[in-house]
C-alpha atoms as a PDB file:
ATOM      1  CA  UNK A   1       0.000   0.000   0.000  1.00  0.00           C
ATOM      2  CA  UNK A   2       1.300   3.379  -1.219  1.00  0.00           C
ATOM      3  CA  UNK A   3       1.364   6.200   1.118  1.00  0.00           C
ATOM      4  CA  UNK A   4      -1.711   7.783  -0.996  1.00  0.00           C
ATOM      5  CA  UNK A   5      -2.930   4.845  -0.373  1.00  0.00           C
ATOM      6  CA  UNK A   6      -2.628   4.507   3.392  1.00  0.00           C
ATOM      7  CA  UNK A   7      -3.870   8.159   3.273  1.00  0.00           C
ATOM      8  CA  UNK A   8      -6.888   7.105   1.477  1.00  0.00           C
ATOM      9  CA  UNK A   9      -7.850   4.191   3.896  1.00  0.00           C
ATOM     10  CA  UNK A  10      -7.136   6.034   6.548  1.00  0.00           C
ATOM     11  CA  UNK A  11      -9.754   9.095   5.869  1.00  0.00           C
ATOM     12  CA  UNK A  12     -12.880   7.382   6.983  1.00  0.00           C
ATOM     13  CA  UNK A  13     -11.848   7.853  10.606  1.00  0.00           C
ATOM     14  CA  UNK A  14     -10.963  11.464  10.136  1.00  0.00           C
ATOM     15  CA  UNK A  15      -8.279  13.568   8.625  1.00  0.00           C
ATOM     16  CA  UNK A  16      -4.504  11.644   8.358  1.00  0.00           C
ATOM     17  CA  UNK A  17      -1.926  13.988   9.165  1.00  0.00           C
ATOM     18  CA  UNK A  18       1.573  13.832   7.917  1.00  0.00           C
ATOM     19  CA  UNK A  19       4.261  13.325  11.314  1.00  0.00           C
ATOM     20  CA  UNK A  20       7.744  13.261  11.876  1.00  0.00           C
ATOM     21  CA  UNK A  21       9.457  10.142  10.795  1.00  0.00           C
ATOM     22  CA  UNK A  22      11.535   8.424  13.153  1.00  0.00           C
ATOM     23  CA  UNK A  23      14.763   6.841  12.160  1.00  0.00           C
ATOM     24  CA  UNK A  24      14.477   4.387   9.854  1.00  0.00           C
ATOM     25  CA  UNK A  25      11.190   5.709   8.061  1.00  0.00           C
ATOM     26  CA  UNK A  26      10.894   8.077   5.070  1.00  0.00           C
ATOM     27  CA  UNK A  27       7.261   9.077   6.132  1.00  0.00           C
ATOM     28  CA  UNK A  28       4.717   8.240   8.517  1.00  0.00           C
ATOM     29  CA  UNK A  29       0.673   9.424   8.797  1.00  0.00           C
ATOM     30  CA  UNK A  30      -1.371   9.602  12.069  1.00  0.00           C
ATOM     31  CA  UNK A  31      -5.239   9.324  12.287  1.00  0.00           C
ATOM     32  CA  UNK A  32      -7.018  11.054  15.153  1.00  0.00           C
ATOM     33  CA  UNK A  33     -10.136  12.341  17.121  1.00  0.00           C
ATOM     34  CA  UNK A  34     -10.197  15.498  19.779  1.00  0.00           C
ATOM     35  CA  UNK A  35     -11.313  12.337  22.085  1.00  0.00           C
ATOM     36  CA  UNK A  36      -8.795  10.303  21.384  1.00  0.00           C
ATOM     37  CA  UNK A  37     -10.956   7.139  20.164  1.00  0.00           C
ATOM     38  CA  UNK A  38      -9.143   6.597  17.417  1.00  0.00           C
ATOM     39  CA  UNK A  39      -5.301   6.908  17.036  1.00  0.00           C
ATOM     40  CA  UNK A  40      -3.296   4.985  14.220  1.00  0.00           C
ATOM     41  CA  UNK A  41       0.092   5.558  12.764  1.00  0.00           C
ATOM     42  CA  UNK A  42       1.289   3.948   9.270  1.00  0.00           C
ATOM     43  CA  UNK A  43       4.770   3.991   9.078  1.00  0.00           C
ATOM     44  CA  UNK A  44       7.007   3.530   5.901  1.00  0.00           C
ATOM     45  CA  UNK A  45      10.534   2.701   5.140  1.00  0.00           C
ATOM     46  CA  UNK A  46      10.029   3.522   1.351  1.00  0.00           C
ATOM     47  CA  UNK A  47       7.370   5.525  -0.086  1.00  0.00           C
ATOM     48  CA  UNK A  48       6.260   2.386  -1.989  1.00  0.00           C
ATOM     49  CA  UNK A  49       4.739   0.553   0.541  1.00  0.00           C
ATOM     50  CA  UNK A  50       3.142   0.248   4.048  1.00  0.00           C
ATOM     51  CA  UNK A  51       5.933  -0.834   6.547  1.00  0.00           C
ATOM     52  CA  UNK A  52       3.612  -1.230   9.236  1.00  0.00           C
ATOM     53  CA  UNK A  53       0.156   0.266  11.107  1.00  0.00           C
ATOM     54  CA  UNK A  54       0.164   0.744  14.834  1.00  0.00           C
ATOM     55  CA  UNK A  55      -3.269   1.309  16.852  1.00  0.00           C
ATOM     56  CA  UNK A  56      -3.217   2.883  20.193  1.00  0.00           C
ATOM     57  CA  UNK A  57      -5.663   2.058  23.049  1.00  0.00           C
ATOM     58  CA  UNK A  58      -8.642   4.260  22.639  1.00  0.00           C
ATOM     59  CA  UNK A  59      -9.360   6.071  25.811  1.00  0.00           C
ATOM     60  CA  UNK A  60     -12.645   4.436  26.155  1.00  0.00           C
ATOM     61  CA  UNK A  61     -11.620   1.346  25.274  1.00  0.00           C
ATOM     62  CA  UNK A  62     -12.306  -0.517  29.202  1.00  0.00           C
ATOM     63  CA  UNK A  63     -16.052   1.016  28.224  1.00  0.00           C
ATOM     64  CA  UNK A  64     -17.443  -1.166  25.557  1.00  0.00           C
ATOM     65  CA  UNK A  65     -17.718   1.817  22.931  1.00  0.00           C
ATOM     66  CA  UNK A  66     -14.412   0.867  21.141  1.00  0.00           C
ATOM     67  CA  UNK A  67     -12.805  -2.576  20.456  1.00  0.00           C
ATOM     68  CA  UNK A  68      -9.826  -3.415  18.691  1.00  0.00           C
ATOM     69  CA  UNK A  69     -10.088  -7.060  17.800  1.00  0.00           C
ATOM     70  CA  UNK A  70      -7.659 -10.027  17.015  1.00  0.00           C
ATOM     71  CA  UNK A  71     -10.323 -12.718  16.277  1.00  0.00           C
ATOM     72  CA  UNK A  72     -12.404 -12.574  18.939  1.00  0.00           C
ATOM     73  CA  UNK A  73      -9.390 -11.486  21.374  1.00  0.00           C
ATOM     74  CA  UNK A  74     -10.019  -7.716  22.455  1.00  0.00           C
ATOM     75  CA  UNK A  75      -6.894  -6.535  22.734  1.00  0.00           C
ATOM     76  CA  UNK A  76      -7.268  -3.270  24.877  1.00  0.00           C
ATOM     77  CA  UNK A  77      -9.973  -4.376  27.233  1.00  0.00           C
ATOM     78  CA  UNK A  78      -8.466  -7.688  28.418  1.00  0.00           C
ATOM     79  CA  UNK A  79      -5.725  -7.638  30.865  1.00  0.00           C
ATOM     80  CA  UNK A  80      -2.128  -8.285  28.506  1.00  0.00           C
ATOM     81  CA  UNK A  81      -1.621 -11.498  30.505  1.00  0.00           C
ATOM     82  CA  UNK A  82      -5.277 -12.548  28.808  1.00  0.00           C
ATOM     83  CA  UNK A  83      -4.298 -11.567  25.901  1.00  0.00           C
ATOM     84  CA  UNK A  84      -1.044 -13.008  25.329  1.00  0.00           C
ATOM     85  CA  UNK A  85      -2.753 -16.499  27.023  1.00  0.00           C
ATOM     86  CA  UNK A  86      -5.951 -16.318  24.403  1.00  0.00           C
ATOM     87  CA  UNK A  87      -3.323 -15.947  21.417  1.00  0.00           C
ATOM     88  CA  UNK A  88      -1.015 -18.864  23.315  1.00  0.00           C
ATOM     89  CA  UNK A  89      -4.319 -21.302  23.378  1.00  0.00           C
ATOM     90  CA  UNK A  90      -4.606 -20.927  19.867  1.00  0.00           C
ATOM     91  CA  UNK A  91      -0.969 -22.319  19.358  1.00  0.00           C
ATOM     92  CA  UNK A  92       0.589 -18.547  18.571  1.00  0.00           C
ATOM     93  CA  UNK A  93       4.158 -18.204  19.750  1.00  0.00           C
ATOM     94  CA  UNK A  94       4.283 -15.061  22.083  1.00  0.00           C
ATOM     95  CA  UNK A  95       8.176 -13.489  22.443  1.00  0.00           C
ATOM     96  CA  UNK A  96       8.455 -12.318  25.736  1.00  0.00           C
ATOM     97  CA  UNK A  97      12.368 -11.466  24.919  1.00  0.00           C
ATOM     98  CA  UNK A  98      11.793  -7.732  25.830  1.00  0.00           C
ATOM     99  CA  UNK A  99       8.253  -7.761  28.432  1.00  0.00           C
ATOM    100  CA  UNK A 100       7.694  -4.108  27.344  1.00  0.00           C
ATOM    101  CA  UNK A 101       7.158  -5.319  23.829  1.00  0.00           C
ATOM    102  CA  UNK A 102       5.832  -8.657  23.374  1.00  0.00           C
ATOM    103  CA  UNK A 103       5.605  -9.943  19.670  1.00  0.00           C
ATOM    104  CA  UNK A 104       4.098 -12.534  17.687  1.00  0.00           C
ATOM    105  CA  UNK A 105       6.570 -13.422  14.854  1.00  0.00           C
ATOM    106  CA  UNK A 106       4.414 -15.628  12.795  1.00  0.00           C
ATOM    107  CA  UNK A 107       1.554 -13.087  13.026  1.00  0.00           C
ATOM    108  CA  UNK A 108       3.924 -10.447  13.172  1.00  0.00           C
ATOM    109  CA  UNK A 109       1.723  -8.583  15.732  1.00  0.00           C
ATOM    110  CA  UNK A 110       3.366  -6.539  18.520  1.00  0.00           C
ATOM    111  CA  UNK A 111       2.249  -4.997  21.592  1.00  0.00           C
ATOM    112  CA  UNK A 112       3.649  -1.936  24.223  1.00  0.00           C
ATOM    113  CA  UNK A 113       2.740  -2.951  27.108  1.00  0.00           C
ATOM    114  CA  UNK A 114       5.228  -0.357  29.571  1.00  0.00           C
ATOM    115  CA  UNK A 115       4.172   2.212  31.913  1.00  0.00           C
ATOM    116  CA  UNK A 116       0.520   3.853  31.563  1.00  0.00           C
ATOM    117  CA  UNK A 117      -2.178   4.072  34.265  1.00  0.00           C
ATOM    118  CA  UNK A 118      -2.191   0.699  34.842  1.00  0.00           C
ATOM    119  CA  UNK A 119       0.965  -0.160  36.064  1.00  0.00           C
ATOM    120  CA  UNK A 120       0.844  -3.477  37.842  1.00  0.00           C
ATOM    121  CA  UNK A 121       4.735  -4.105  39.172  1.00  0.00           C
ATOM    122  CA  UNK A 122       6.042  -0.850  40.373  1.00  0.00           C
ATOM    123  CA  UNK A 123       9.162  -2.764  39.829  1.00  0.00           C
ATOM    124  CA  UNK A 124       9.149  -4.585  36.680  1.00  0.00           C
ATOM    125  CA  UNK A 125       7.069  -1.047  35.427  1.00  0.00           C
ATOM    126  CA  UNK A 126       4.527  -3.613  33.828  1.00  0.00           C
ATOM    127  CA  UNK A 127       1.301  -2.487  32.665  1.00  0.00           C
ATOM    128  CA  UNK A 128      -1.647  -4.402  33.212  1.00  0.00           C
ATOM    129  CA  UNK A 129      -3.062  -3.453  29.625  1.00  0.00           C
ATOM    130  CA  UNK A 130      -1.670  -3.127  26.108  1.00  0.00           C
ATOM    131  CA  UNK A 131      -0.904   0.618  25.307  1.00  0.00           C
ATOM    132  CA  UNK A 132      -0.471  -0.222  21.250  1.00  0.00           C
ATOM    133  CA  UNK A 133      -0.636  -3.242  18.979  1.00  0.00           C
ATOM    134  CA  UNK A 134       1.250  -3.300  15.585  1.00  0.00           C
ATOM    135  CA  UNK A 135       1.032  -5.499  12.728  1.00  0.00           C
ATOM    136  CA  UNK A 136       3.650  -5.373  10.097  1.00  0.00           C
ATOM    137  CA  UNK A 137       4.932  -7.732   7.604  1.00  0.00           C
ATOM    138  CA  UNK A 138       7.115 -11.188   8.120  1.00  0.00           C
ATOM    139  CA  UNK A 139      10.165 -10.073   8.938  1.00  0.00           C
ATOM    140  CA  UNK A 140       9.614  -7.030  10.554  1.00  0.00           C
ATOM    141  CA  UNK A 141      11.054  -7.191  14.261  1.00  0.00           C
ATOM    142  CA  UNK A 142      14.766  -8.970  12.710  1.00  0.00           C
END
């Protein structure tokens, strides 16, 4: 997907807005609302394609009104432990390598799971939810 492309795709939930790349990416596009119930990033390495698309937990996202689902996995409302269990059941390998960033290499989904509200180990500086989820292609998190 092109970035006109991602642009396009991304206008029916409001008005994508060019950002600063990060290093590493030509160009990257965010999509939000004054409420924050919607917030997604595409991020490219070239401007031919889509290098990956990160969604961050919607603020209402522990009230029903917003779900971001894997399957039937809810990936914002249900504690990350859940989460990374429900996508273990179904035989998905879950690297735990870094516990801030858990990622699914088959899938190539990944999650930020560190600090927020709901820290559960002032310690380990867990949270108790997933902050962002990010699919990309194979090959993405080598």
């Amino acid at each position: 997907m092109s970035i006109d492309e991602a642009r396009n795709a991304m206008a029916v939930w409001g008005d994508p807005r060019e950002e600063r790349p990060a290093p590493g990416e030509v160009y990257r596009l965010r999509v939000y609302d004054a409420g924050l119930t919607r917030d997604v990033f595409a991020y490219f390495e070239d401007e031919e394609k889509v290098s990956a698309i990160e969604v961050w937990e919607p603020e209402d996202s522990k009230h029903g009104t917003v779900r971001v689902l894997f399957g039937d996995i809810d990936v914002f409302s249900l504690p990350a432990d859940e989460v990374m269990r429900a996508l273990r059941a179904r035989g998905i390998h879950v690297d735990e390598t870094d516990p801030y960033y858990p990622y699914c290499p088959e899938l190539v989904l990944g999650f930020t799971r560190e600090g927020g509200e709901d820290v559960v180990d002032e310690e380990s500086g867990l949270a108790r939810y997933f902050q962002s989820v990010v699919v990309a292609p194979p090959g993405y998190y080598d």
